[in-house]
Protein backbone atom coordinates (compact mmCIF):
# COMPACT_ATOMS: atom_id res chain seq x y z
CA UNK A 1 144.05 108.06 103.12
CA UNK A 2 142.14 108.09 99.46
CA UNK A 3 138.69 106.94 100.15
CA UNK A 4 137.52 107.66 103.60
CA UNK A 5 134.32 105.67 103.15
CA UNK A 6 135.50 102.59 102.07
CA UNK A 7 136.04 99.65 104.96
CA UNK A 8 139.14 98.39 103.70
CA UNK A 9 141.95 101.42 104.64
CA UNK A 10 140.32 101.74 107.87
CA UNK A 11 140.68 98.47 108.69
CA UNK A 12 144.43 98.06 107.27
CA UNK A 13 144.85 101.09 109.33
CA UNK A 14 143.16 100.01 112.79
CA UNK A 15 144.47 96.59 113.01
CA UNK A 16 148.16 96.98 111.40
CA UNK A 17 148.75 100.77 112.73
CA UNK A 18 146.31 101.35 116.07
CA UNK A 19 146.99 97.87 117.48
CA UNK A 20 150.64 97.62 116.95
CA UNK A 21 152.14 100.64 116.86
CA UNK A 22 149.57 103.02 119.17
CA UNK A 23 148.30 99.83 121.80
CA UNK A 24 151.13 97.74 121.65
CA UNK A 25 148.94 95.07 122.36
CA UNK A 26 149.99 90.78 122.73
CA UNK A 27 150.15 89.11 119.77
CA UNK A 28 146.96 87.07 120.85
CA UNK A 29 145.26 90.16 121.38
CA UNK A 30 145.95 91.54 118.15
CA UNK A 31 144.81 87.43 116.18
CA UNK A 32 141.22 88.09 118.55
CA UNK A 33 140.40 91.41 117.42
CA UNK A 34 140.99 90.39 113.28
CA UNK A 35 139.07 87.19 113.87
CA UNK A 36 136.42 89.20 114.96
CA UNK A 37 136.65 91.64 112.06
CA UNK A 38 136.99 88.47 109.60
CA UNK A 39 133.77 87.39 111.09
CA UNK A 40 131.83 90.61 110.73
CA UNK A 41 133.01 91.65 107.90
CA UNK A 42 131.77 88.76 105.43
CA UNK A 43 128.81 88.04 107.33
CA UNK A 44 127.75 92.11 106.22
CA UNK A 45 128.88 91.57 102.57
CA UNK A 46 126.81 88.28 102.35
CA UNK A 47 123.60 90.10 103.97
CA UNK A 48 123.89 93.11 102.00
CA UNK A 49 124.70 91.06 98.81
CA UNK A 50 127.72 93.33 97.98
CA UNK A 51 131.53 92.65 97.52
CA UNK A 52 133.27 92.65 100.75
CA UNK A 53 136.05 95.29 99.41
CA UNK A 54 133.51 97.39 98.18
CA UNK A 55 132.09 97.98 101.98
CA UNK A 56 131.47 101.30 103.34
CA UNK A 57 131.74 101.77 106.62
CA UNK A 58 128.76 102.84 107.12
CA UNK A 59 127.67 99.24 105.86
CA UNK A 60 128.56 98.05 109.21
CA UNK A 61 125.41 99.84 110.61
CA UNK A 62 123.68 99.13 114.18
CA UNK A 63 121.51 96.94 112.71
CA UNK A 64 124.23 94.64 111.06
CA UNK A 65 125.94 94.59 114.17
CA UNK A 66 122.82 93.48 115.77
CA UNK A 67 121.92 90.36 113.69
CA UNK A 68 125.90 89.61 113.53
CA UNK A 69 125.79 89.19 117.44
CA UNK A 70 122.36 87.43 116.93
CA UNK A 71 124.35 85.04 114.53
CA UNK A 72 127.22 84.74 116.76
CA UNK A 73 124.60 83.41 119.80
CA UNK A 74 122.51 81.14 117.75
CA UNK A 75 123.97 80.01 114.48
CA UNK A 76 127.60 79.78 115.83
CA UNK A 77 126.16 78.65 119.67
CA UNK A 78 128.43 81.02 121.30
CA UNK A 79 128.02 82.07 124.77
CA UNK A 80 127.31 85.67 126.21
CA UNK A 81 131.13 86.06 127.14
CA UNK A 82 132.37 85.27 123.45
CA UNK A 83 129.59 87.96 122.11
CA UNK A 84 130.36 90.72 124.31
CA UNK A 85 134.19 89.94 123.37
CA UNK A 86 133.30 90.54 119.83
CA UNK A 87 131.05 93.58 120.53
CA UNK A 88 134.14 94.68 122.52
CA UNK A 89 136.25 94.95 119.27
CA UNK A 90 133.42 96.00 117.58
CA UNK A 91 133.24 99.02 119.85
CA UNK A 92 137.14 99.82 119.43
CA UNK A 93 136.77 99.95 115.78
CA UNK A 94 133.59 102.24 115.85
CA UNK A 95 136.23 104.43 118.18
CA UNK A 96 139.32 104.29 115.93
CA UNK A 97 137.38 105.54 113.27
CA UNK A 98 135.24 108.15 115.14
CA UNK A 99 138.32 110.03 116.28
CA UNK A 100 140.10 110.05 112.84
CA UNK A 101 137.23 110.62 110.75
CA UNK A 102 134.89 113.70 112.02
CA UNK A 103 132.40 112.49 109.21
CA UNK A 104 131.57 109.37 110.97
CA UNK A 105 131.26 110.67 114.60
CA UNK A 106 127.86 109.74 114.71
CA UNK A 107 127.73 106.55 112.99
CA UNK A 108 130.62 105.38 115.91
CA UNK A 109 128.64 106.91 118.65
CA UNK A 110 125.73 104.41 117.43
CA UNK A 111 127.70 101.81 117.20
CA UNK A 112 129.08 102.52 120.70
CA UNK A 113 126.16 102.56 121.87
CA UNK A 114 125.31 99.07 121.80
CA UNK A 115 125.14 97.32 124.99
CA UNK A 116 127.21 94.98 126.45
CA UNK A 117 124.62 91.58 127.37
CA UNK A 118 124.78 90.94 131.31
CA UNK A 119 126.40 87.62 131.62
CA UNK A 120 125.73 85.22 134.79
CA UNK A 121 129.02 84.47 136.89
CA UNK A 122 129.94 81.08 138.21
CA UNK A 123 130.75 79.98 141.47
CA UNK A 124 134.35 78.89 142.38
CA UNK A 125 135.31 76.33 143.42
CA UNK A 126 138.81 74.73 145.42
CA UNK A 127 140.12 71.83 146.20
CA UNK A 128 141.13 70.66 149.87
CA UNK A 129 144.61 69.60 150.91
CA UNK A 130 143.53 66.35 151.30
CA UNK A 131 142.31 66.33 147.52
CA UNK A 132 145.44 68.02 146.38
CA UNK A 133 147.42 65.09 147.92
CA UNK A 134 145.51 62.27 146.15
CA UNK A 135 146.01 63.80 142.75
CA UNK A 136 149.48 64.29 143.36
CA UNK A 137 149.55 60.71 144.05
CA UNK A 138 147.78 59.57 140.68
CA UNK A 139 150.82 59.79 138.88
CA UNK A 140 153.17 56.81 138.36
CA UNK A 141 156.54 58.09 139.54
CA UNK A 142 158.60 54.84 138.70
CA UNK A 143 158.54 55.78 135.22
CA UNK A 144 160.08 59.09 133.51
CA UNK A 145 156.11 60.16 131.98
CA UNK A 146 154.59 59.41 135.68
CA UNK A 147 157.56 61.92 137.14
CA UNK A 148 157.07 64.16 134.57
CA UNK A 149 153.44 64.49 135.25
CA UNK A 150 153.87 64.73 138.98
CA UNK A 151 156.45 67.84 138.79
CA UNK A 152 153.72 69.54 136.11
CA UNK A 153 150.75 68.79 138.94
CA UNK A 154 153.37 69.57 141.92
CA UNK A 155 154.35 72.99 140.22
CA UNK A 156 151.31 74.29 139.17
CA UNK A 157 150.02 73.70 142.50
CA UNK A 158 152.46 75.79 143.82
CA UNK A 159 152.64 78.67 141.36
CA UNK A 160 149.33 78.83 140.35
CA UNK A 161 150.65 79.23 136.45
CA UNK A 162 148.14 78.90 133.49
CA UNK A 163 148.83 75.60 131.01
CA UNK A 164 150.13 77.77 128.87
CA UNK A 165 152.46 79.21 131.01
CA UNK A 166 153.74 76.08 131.81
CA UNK A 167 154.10 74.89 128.40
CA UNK A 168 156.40 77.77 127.33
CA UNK A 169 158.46 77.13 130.47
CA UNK A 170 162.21 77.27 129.65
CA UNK A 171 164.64 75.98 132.10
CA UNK A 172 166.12 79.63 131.97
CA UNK A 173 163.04 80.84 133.47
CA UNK A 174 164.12 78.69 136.94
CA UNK A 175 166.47 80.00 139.46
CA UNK A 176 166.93 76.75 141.82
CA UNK A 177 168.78 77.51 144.83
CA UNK A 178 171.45 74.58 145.52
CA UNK A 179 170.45 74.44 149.01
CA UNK A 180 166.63 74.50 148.87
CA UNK A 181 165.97 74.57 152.01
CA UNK A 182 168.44 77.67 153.21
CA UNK A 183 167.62 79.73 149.94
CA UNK A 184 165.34 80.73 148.15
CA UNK A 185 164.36 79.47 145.16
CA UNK A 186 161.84 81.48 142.28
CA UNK A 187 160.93 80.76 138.84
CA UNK A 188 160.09 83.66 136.32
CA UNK A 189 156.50 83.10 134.64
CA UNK A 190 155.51 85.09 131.17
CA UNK A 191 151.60 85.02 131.34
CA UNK A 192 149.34 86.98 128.93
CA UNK A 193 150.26 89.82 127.30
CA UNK A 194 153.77 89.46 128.07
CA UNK A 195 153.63 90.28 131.50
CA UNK A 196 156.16 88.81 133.77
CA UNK A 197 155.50 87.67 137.54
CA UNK A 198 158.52 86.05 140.01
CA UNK A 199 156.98 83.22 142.23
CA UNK A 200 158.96 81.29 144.71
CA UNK A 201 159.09 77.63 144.83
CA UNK A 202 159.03 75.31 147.84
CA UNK A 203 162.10 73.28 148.57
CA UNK A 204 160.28 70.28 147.68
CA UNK A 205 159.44 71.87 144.26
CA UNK A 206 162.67 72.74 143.68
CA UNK A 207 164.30 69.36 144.43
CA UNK A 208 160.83 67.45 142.14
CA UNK A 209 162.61 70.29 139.26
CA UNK A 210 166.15 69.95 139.31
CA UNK A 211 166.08 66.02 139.00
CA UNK A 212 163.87 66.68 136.08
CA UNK A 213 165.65 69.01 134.31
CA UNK A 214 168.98 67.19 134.99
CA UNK A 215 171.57 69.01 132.69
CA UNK A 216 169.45 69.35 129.73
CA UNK A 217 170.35 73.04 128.06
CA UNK A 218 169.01 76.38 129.31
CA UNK A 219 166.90 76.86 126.29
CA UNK A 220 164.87 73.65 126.61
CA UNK A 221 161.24 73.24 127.78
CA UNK A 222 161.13 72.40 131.45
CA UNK A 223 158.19 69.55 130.57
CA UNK A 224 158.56 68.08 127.57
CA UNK A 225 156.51 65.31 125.53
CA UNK A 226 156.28 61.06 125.87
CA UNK A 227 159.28 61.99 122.95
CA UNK A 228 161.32 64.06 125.00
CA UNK A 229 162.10 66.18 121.97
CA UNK A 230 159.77 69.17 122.65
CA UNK A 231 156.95 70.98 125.05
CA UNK A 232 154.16 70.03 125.52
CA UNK A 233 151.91 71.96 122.99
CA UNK A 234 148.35 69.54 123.85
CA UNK A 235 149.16 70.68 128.04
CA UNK A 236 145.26 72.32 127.92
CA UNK A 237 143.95 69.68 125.07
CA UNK A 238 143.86 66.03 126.95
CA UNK A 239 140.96 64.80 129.41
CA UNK A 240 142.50 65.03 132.68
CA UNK A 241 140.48 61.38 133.78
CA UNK A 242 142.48 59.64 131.40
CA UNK A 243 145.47 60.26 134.27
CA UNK A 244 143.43 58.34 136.94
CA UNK A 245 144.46 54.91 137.68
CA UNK A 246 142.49 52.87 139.39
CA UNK A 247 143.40 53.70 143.26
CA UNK A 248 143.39 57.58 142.77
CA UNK A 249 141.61 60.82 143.94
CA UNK A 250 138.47 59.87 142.70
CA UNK A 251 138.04 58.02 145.42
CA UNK A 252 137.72 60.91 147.69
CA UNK A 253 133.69 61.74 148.02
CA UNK A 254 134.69 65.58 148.45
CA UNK A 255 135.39 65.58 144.95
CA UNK A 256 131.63 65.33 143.99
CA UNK A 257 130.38 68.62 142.29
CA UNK A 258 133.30 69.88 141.89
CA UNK A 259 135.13 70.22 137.74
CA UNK A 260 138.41 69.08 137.24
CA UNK A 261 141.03 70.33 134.56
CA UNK A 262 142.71 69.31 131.74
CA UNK A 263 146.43 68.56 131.89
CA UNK A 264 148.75 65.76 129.66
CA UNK A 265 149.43 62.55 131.10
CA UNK A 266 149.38 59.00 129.51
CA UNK A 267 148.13 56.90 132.05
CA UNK A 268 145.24 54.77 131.34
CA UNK A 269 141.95 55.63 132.58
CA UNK A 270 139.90 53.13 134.78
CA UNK A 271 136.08 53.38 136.06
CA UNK A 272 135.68 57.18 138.26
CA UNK A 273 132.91 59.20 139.20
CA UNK A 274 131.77 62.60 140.14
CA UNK A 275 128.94 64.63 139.41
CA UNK A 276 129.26 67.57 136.38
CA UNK A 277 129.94 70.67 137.48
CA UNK A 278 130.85 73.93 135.68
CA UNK A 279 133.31 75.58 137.88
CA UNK A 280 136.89 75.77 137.40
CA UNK A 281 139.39 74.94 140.36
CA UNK A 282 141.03 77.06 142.53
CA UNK A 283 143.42 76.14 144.96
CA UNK A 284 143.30 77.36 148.92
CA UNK A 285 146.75 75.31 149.78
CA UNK A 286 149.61 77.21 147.90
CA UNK A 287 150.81 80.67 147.48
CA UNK A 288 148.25 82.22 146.88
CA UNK A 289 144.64 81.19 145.70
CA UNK A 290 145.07 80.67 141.93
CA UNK A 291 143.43 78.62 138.86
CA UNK A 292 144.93 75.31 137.98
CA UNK A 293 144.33 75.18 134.43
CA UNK A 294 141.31 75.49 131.71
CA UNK A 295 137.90 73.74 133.25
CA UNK A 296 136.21 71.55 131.47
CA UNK A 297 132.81 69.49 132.46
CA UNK A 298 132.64 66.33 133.90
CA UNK A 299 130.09 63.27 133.09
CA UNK A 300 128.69 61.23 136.25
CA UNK A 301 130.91 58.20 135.11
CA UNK A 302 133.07 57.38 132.59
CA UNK A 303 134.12 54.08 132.19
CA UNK A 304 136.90 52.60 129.94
């Protein structure tokens, strides 16, 4: 390396070299930890009124990491979790370059040093079998989008997967049993940072799967779009009340207080209540207590 002060190889070498080669880390990992550094880096060179390829690294001093993370909580309203993330890769850096660069030993041991804010943890919440029922009987099943949507709700109550999980799911992934109920059926889930789990599937699961899949080709999505052409990218992106016709779970009282998730469905949404919350859902009726899909908060009513 030329310059050992200068920003720029150190962080060609951290984020190209240390991340992929030495860490091996997920590909989502590796997208967090340069948006933080695209983040920090700018926001120094604008404070300290200097090109941001001529930064040293001792430019990014305890003090500029300080007001960054004071920018990050009230210019860019971001909560404690998403700063202490960002300190987090803040902290790797400072360590990368502390244990290839004597010189800046110190400068990484104050960087280190800055503390991680406490942040408050929610509650959890679940959902009763009862509960679990009447949302598996919101969607519309005489029509292909209402049985897609009730094989997405029915599986990810029983394996627990993430949306995105579920969006990437190729029928190749599913090892259906042709006698569900004498064999044992699994599917094979890729979750973050390409770690693979095997989770079995109830008979009824697998029987709600197979008629969905019919003989489509190994390498398609298991839920596809209204278009049946491809997955379903917006899985974590729709309001899940826009699935709740008129008769459904929101009729059940129980529901009160607690926050729903988001999933895709195109029914139209009618008049429902329930009090905001800001839990996410966990189910107790499954294998296994797991978390449906991202939370989001809920208003006291929404009407159409």
């Amino acid at each position: 390396m030329g310059n050992m002060t200068k920003c720029g190889p150190w962080i060609r070498r951290f984020l190209l070299e240390h991340l992929v080669s030495d860490r091996n880390l997920a590909r989502n990992t590796q997208q967090s930890y340069r948006d933080t550094l695209a983040l920090l880096l700018p926001f120094v060179a604008t404070r300290l009124r200097r090109p941001i390829d001529e930064l040293e690294v001792a430019h990014v001093s305890v003090h500029s990491v300080r007001q960054f993370l004071q920018h990050l909580e009230q210019a860019r309203s971001c909560g404690l979790a998403t700063r202490n993330q960002r300190l987090a890769v803040i902290h790797a850096f400072a360590r990368f370059v502390g244990e290839h660069s004597p010189e800046h030993i110190e400068w990484s041991g104050q960087v280190r040093a800055i503390p991680f804010k406490k942040a408050p943890k929610t509650s959890v919440t679940y959902l009763e079998k009862t509960e679990m029922d009447a949302l598996l009987a919101a969607p519309n099943r005489s029509c292909v989008q209402g049985n897609r949507d009730y094989s997405l709700l029915l599986f990810l109550y029983n394996t627990g997967a993430r949306a995105d999980e579920a969006a990437r799911l190729t029928i190749n992934d599913l090892h259906l049993s042709q006698v569900p109920h004498r064999e044992q059926s699994f599917v094979q889930i890729r979750g973050k940072g390409n770690k693979q789990r095997m989770c079995p599937l109830w008979p009824h699961t697998t029987t709600q799967l197979k008629d969905l899949i019919g003989t489509r080709d190994a390498a398609d999505a298991v839920f596809l779009n209204r278009c049946a052409v491809d997955r379903l990218h917006d899985l974590a992106s729709t309001p899940w009340w826009s699935a709740m016709p008129r008769r459904s779970p929101l009729r059940c009282r129980s529901w009160r207080g607690k926050e729903l998730a988001r999933t895709q469905f195109d029914i139209q949404p009618r008049r429902i209540y329930c009090a905001q919350g800001s839990t996410s859902i966990r189910f107790v009726h499954g294998l296994g207590t797991s978390r449906l899909i991202q939370p989001i908060s809920m208003p006291k009513q929404i009407s159409r």
